[in-house]
C-alpha atoms as a PDB file:
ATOM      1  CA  UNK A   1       0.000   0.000   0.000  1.00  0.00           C
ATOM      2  CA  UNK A   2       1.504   3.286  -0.706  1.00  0.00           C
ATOM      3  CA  UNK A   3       1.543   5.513   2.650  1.00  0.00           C
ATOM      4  CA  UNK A   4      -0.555   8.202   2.824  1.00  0.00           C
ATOM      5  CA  UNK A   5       0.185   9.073   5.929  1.00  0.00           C
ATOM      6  CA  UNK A   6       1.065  13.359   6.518  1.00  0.00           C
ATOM      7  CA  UNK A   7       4.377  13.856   8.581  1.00  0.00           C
ATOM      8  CA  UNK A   8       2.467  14.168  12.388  1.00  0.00           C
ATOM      9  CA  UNK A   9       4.494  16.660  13.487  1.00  0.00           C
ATOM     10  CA  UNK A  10       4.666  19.379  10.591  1.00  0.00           C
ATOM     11  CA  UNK A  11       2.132  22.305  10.618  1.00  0.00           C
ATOM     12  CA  UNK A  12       2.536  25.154   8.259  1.00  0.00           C
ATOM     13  CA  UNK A  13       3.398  28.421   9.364  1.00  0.00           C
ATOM     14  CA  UNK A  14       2.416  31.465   7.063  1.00  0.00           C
ATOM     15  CA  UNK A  15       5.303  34.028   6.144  1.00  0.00           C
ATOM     16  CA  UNK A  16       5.194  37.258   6.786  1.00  0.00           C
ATOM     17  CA  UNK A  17       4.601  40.291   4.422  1.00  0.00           C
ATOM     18  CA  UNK A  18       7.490  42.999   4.471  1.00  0.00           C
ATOM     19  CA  UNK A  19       6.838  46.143   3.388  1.00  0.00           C
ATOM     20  CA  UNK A  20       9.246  49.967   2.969  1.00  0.00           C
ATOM     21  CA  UNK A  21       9.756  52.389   5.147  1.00  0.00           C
ATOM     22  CA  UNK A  22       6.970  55.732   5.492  1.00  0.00           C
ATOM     23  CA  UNK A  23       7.009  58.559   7.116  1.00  0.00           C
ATOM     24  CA  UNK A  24       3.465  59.157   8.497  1.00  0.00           C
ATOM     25  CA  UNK A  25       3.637  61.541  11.036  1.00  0.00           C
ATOM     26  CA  UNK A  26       4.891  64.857   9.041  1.00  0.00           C
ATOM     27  CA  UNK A  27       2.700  64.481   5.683  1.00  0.00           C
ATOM     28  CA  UNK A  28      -0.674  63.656   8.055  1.00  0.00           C
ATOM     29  CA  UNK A  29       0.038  66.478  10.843  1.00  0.00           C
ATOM     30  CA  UNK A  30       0.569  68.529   7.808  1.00  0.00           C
ATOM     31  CA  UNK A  31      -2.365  67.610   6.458  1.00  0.00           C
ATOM     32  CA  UNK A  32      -4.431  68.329   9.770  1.00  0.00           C
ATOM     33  CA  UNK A  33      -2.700  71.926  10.339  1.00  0.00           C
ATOM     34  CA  UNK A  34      -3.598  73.173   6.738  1.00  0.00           C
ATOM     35  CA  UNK A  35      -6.647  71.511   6.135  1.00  0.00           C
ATOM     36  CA  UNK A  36      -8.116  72.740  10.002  1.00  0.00           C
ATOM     37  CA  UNK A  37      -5.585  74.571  12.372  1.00  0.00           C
ATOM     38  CA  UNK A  38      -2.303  74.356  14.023  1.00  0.00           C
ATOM     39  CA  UNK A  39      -4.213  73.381  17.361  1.00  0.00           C
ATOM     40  CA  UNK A  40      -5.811  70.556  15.692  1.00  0.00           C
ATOM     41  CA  UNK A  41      -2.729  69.369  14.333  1.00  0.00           C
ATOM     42  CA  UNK A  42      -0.983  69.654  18.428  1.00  0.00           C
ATOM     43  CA  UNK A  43      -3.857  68.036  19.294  1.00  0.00           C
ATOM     44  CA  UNK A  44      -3.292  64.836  17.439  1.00  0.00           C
ATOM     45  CA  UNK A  45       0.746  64.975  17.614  1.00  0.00           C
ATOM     46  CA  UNK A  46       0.631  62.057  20.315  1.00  0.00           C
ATOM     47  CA  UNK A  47      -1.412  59.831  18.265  1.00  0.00           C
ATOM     48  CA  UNK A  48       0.272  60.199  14.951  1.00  0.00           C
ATOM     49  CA  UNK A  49       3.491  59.834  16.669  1.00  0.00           C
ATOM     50  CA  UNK A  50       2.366  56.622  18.155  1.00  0.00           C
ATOM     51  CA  UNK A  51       1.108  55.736  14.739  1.00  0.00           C
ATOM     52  CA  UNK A  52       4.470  56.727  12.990  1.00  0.00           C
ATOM     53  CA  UNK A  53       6.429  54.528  15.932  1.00  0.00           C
ATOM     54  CA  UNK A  54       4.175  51.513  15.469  1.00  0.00           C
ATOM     55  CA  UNK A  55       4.816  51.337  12.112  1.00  0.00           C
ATOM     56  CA  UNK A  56       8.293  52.004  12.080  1.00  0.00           C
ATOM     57  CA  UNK A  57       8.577  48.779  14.586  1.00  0.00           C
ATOM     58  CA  UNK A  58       6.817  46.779  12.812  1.00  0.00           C
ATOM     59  CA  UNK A  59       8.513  47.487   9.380  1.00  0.00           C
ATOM     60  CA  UNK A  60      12.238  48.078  10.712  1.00  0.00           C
ATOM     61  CA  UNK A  61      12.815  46.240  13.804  1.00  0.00           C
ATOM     62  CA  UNK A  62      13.681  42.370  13.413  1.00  0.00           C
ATOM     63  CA  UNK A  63      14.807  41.698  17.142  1.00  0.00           C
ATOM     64  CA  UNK A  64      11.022  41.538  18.327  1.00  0.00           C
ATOM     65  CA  UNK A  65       9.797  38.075  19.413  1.00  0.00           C
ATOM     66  CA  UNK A  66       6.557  36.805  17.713  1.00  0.00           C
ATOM     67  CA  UNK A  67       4.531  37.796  21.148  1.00  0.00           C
ATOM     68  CA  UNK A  68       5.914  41.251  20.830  1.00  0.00           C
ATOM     69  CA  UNK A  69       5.401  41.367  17.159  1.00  0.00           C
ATOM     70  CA  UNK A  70       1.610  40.706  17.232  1.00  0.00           C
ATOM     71  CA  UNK A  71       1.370  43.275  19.967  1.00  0.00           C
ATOM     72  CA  UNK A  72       3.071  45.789  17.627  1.00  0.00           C
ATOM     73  CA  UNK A  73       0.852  44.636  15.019  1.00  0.00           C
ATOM     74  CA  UNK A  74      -2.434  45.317  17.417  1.00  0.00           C
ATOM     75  CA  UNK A  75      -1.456  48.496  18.502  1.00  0.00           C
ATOM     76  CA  UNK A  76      -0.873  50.093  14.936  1.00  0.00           C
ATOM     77  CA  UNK A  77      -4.011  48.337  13.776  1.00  0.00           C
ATOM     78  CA  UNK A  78      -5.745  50.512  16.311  1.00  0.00           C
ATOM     79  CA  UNK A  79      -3.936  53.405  15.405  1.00  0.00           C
ATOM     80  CA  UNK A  80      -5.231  52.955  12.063  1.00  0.00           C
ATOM     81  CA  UNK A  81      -8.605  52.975  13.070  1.00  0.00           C
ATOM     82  CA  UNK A  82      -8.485  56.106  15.246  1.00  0.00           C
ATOM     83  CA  UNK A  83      -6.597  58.001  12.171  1.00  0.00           C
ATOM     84  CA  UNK A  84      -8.625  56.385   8.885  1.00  0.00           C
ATOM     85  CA  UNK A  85     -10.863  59.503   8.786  1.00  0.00           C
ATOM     86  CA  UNK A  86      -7.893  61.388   7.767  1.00  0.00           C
ATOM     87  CA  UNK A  87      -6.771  59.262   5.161  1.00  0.00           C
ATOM     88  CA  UNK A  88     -10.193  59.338   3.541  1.00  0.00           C
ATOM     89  CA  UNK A  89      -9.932  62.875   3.727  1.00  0.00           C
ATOM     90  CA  UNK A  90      -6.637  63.160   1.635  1.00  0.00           C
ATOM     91  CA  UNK A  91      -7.447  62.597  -1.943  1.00  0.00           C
ATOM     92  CA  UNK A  92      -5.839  59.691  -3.660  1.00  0.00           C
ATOM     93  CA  UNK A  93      -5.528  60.546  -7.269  1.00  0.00           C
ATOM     94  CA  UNK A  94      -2.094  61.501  -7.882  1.00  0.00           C
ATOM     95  CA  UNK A  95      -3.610  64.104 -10.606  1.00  0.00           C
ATOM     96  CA  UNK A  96      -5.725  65.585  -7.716  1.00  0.00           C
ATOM     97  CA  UNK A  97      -4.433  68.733  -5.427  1.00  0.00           C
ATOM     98  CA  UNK A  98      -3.523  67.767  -1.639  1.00  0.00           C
ATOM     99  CA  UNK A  99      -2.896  69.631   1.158  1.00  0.00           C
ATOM    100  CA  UNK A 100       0.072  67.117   2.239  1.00  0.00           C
ATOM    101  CA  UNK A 101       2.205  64.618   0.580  1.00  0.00           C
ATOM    102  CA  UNK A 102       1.554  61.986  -0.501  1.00  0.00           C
ATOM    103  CA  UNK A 103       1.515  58.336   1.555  1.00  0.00           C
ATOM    104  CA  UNK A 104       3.091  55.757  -0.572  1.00  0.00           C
ATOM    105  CA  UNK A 105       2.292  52.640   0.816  1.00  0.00           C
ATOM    106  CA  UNK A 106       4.449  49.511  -0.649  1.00  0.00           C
ATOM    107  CA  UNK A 107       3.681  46.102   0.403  1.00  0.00           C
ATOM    108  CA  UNK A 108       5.236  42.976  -1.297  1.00  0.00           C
ATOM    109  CA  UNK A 109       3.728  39.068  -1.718  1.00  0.00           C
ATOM    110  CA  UNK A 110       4.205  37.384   1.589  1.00  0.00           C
ATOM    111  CA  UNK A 111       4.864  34.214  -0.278  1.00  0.00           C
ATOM    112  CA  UNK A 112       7.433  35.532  -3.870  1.00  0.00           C
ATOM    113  CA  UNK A 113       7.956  39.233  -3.511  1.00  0.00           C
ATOM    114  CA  UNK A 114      10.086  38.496  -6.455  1.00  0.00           C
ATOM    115  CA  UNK A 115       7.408  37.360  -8.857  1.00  0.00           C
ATOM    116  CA  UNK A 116       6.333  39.492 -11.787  1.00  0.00           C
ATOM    117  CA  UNK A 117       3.436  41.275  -9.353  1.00  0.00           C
ATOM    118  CA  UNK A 118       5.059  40.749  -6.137  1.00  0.00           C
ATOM    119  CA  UNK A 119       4.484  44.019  -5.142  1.00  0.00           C
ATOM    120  CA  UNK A 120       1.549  46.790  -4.459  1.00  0.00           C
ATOM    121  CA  UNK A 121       2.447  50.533  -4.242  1.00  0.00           C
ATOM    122  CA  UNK A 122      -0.750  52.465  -3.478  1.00  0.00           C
ATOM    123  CA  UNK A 123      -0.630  56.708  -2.668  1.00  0.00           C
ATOM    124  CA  UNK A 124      -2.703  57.072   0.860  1.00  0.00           C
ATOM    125  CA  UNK A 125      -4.644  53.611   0.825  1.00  0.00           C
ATOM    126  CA  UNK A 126      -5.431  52.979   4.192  1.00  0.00           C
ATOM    127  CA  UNK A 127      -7.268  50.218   3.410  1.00  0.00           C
ATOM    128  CA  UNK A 128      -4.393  48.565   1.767  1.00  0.00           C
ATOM    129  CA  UNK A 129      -2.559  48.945   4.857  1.00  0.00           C
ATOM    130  CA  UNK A 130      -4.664  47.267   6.955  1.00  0.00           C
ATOM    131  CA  UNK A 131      -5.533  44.782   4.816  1.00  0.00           C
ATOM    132  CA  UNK A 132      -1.527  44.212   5.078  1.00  0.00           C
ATOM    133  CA  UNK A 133      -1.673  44.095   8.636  1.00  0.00           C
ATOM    134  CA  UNK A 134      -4.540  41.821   9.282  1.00  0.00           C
ATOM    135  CA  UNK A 135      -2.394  39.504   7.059  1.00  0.00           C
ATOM    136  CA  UNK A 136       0.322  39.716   9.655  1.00  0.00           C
ATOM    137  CA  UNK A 137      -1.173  39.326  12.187  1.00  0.00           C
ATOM    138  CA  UNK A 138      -2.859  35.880  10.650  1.00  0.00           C
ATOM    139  CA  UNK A 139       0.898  34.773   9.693  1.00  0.00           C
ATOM    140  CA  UNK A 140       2.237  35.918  12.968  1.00  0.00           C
ATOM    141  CA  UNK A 141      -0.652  33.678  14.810  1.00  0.00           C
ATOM    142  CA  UNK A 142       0.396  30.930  12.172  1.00  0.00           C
ATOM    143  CA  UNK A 143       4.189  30.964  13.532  1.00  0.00           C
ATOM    144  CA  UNK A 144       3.149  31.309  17.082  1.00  0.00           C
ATOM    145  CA  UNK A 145       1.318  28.044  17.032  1.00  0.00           C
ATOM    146  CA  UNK A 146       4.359  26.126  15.049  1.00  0.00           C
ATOM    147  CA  UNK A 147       6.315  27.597  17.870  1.00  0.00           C
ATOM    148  CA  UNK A 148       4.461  25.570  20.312  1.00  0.00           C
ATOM    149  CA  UNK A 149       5.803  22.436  21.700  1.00  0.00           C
ATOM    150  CA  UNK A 150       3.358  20.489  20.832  1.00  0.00           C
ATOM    151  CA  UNK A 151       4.649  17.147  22.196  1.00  0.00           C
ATOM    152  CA  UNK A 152       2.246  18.080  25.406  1.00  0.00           C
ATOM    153  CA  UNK A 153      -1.303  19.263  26.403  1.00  0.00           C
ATOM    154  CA  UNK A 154      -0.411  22.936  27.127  1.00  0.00           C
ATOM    155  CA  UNK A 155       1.695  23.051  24.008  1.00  0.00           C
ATOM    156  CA  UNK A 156      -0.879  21.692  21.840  1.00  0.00           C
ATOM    157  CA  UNK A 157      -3.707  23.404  24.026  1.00  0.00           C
ATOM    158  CA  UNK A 158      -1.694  27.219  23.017  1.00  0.00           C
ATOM    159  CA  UNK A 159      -1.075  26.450  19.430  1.00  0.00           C
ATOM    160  CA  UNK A 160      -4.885  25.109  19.097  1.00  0.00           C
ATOM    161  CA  UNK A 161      -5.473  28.739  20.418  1.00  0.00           C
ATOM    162  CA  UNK A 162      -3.009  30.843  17.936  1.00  0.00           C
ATOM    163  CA  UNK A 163      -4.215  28.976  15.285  1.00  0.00           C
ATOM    164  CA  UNK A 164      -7.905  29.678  15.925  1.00  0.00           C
ATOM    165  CA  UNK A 165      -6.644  32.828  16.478  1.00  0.00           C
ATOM    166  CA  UNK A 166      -4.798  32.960  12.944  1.00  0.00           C
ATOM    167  CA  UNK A 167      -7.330  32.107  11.016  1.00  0.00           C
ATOM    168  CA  UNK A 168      -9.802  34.569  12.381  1.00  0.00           C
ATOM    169  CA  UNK A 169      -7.806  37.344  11.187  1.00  0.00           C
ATOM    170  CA  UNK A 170      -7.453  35.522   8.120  1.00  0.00           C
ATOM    171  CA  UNK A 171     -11.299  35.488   7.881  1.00  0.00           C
ATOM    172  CA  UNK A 172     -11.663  38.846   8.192  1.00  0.00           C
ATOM    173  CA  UNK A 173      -8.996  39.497   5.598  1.00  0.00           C
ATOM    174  CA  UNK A 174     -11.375  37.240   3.660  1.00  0.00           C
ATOM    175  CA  UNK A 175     -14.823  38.981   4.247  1.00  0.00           C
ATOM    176  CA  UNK A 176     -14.230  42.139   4.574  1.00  0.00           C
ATOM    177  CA  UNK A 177     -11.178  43.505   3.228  1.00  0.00           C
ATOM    178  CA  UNK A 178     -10.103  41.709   0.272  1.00  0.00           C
ATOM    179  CA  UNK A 179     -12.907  42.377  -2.189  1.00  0.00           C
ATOM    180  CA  UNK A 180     -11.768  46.468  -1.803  1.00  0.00           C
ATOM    181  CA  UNK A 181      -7.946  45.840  -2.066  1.00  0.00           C
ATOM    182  CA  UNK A 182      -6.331  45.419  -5.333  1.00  0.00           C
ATOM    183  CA  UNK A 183      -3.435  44.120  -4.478  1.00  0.00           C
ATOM    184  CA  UNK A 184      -0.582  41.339  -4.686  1.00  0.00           C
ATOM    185  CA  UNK A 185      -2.142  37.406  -4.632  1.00  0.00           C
ATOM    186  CA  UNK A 186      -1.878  36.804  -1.310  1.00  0.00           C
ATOM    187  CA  UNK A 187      -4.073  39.792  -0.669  1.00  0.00           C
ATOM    188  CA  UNK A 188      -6.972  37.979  -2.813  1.00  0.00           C
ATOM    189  CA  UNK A 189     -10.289  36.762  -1.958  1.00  0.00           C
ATOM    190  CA  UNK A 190      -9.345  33.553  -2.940  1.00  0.00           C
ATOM    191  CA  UNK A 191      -5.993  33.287  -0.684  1.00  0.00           C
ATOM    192  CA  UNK A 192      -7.389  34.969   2.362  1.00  0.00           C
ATOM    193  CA  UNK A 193     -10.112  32.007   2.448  1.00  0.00           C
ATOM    194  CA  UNK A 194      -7.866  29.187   1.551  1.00  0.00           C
ATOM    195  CA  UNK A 195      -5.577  30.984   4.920  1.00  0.00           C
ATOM    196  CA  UNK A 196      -8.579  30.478   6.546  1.00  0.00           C
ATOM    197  CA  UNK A 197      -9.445  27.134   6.072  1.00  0.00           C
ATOM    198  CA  UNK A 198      -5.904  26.135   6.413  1.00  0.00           C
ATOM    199  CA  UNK A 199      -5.292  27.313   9.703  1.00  0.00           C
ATOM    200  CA  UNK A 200      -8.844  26.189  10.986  1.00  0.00           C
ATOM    201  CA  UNK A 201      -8.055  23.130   9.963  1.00  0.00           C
ATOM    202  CA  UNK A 202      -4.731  23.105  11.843  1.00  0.00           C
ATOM    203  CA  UNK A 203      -6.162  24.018  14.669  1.00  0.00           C
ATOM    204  CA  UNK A 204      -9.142  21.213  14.789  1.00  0.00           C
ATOM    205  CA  UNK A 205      -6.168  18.693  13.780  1.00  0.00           C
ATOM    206  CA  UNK A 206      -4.441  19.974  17.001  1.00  0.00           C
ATOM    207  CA  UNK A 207      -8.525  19.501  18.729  1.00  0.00           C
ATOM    208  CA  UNK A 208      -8.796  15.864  17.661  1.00  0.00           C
ATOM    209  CA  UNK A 209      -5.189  15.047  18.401  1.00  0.00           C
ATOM    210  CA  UNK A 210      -6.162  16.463  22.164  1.00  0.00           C
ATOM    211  CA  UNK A 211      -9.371  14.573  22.386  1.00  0.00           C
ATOM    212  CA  UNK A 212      -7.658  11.021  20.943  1.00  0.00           C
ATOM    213  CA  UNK A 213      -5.132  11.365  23.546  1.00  0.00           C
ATOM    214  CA  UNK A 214      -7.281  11.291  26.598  1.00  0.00           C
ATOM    215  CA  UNK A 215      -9.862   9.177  24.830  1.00  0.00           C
ATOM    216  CA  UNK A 216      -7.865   5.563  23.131  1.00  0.00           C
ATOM    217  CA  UNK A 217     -11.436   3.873  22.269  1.00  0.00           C
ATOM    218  CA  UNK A 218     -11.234   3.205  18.657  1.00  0.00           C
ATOM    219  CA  UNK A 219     -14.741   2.887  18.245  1.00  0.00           C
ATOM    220  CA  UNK A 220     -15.597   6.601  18.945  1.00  0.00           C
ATOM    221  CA  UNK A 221     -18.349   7.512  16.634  1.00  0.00           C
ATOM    222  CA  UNK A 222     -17.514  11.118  17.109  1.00  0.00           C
ATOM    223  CA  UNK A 223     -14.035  11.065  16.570  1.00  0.00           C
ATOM    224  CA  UNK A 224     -15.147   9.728  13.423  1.00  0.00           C
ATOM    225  CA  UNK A 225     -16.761  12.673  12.620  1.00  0.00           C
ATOM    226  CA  UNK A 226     -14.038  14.854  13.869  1.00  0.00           C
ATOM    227  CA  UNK A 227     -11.884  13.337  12.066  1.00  0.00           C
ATOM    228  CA  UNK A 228     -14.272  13.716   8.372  1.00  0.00           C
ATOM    229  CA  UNK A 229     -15.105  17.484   9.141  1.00  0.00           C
ATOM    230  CA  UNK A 230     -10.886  17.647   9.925  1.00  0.00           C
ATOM    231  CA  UNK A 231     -10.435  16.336   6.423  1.00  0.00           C
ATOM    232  CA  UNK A 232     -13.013  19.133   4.959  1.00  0.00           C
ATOM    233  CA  UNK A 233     -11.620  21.773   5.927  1.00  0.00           C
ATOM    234  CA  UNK A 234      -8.198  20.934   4.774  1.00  0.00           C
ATOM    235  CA  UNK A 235      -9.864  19.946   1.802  1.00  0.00           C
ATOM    236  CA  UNK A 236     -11.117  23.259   1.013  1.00  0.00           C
ATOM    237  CA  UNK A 237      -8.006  24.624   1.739  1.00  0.00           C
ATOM    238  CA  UNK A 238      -6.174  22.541  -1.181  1.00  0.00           C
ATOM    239  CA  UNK A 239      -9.078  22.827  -3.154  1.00  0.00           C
ATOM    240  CA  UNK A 240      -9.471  26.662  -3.759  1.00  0.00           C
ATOM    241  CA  UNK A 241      -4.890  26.505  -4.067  1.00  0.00           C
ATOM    242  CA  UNK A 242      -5.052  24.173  -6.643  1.00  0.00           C
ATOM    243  CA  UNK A 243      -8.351  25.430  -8.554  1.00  0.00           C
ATOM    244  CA  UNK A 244      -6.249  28.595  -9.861  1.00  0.00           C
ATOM    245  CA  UNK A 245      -3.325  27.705 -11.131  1.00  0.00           C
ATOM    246  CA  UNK A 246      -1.495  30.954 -10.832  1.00  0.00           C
ATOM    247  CA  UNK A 247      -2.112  30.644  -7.010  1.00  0.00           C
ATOM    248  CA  UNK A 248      -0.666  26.944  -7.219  1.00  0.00           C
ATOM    249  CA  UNK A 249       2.351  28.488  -8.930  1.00  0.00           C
ATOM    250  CA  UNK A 250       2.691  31.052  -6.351  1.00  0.00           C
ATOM    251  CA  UNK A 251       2.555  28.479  -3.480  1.00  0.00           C
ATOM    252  CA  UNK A 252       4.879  25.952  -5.078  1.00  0.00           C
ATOM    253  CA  UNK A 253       7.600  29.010  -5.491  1.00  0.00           C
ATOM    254  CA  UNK A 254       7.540  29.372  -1.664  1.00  0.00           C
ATOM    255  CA  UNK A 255       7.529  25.554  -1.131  1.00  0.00           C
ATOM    256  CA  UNK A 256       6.576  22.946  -3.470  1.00  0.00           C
ATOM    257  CA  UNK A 257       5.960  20.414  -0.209  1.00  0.00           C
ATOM    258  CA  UNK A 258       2.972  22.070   0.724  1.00  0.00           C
ATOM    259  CA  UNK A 259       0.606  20.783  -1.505  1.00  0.00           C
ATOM    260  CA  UNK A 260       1.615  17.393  -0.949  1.00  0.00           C
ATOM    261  CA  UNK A 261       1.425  17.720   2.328  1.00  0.00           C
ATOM    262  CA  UNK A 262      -1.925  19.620   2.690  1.00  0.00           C
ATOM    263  CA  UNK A 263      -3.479  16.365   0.158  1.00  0.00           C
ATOM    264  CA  UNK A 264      -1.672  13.879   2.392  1.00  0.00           C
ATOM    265  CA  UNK A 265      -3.921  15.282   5.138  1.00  0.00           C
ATOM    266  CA  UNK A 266      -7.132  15.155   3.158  1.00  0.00           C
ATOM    267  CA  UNK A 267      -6.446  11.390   2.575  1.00  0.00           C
ATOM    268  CA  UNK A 268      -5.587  10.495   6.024  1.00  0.00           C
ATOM    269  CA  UNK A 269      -8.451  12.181   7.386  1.00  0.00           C
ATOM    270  CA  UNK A 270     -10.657  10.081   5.055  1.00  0.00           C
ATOM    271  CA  UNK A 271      -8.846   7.189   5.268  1.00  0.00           C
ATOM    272  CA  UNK A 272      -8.533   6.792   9.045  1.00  0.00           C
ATOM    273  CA  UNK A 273     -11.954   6.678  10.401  1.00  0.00           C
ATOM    274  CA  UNK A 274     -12.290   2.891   8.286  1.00  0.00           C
ATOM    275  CA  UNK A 275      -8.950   1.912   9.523  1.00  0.00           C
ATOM    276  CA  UNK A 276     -10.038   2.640  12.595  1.00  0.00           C
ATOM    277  CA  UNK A 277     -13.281   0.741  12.625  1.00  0.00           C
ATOM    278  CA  UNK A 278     -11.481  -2.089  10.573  1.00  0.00           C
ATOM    279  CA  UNK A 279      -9.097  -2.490  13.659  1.00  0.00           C
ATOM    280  CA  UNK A 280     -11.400  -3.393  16.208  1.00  0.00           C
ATOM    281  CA  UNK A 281     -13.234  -6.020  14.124  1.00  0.00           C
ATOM    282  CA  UNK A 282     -12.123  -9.234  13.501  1.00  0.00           C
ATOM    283  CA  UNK A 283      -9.348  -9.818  10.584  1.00  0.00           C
ATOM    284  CA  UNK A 284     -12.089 -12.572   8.632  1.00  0.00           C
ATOM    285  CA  UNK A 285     -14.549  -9.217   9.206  1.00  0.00           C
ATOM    286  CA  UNK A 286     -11.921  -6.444   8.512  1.00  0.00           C
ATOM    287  CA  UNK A 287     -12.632  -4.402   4.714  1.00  0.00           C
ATOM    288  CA  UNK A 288      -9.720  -3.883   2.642  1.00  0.00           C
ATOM    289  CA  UNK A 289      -8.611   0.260   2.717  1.00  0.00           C
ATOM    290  CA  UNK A 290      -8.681   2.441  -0.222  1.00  0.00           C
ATOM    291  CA  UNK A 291      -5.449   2.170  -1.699  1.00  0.00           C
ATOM    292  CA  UNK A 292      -4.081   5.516  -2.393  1.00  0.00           C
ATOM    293  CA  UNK A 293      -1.887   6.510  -5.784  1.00  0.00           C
ATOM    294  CA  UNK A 294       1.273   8.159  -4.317  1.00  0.00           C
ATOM    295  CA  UNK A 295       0.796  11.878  -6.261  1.00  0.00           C
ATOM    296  CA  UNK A 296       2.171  13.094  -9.023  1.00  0.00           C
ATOM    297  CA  UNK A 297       4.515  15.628  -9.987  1.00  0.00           C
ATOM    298  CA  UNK A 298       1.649  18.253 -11.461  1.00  0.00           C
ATOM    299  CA  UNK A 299      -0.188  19.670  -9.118  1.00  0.00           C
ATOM    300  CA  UNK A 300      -3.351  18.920 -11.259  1.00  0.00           C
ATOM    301  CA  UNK A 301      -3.149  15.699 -10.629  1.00  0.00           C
ATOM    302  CA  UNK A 302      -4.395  16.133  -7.177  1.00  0.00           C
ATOM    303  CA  UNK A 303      -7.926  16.204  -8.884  1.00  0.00           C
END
């Protein structure tokens, strides 16, 4: 029989997005002093400087720890928040007259920033930036929970969490940001959901695994369903990767083991509920398993 079993103890952790330098805090106080008054603009100094430090860390600084990184990447989604008035104030036609300079936002492909449209420069899109930073914080979630020793309950009990948490953000990327963001691939409708289902699926792996290991009866009806809705959701994770093929291209170029690995879990998650049964009966009673073909080199394959 040709194994189909996943490696047990490999979960995929989403890379990060990187992204240049800005200077936020003199074109937007600028902005606010010409556009209202000088006292506005004092006014606001504090947050835009907390805006323009945020930022700054988040871009420039690579001695943070993942905690400290998804803190950094709260804060200045906040920040965001508190100041987006401001950018929807500020025209973003570069034809159109401003009473500041202009915001160049540049964000590159978490996954090739190399690639042909690995990169998004937008003048003052604030919703391009925290479309960017939801991202993060999904792929900083994603590396928290690989972090995780998860070898024992607590470690598998706080990467069940970050991943839950991971693809929440990812959801939201999905639902309500990516439809108004042109932007690189990994930005898309289409990737944001596949995130999503990824990590949920990581994360109900990590469930089941939790459950199985206080629970050894092998004739647990509802692990057997665990263990089907565990293979759905990393189904429709593979499914919407390999359904485009530019997106299939994309994830290969960051690493080609993924797909194998994410249909090696869709297999053993369909597979193991019948081995499972099959064990406890007798071998005159046990069914023969679905053997599996190993896959193939092209991707398409998988279908």
């Amino acid at each position: 029989m040709s194994n189909v079993n996943p490696n047990p103890e490999r979960v995929l952790a989403i890379p990060v997005k990187k992204s240049d330098p800005v200077d936020l805090y003199r074109p937007l106080r600028q902005f606010v002093a010409t556009k209202y008054s000088e006292s506005d603009a004092q006014k606001v100094e504090s947050v835009l400087e907390t805006l323009n430090k945020c930022r700054r860390d988040m871009v420039e600084r690579g001695d943070l720890s993942l905690p400290m990184q998804r803190d950094c990447l709260i804060h200045y989604f906040k920040c965001l928040c508190m100041v987006e008035p401001l950018f929807t104030a500020i025209p973003s036609d570069a034809d159109s007259e401003s009473d500041s300079d202009p915001i160049i936002f540049v964000w590159y492909d978490a996954f090739n920033p190399k690639h042909d449209n690995g990169v998004s420069l937008q003048r003052n899109s604030i919703q391009l930036e925290k479309a960017a930073v939801l991202f993060n914080l999904g792929a900083i979630h994603s590396q928290i929970g690989a972090s995780c020793d998860r070898t024992t309950a607590l470690g598998r009990h706080l990467a069940m969490e970050a991943f839950n948490a991971s693809a929440k953000f990812f959801y939201k990327l999905w639902q309500y940001f990516s439809k108004d963001v042109s932007a690189t691939l990994d930005l898309t409708v289409l990737f944001a959901e596949s995130l999503h289902w990824l990590l949920s699926a990581q994360a109900e792996d990590l469930k089941l695994q939790q459950r199985l290991h206080h629970n050894n009866t092998n004739d647990d009806a509802s692990s057997n369903l665990e263990q089907h809705n565990v293979s759905k959701l990393y189904r429709a994770a593979c499914d919407l990767i390999l359904c485009d093929s530019v997106a299939t291209a994309l994830v290969v170029s960051f690493d080609e083991t993924w797909i194998t690995h994410l249909s090696l879990k869709v297999k053993f998650f369909e597979v193991e509920p019948r081995r499972r049964r099959s064990s406890i009966l007798p071998k005159s009673e046990r069914l023969p398993l679905f053997q599996f073909r190993p896959l193939d080199d092209n991707a398409e394959s998988y279908h």
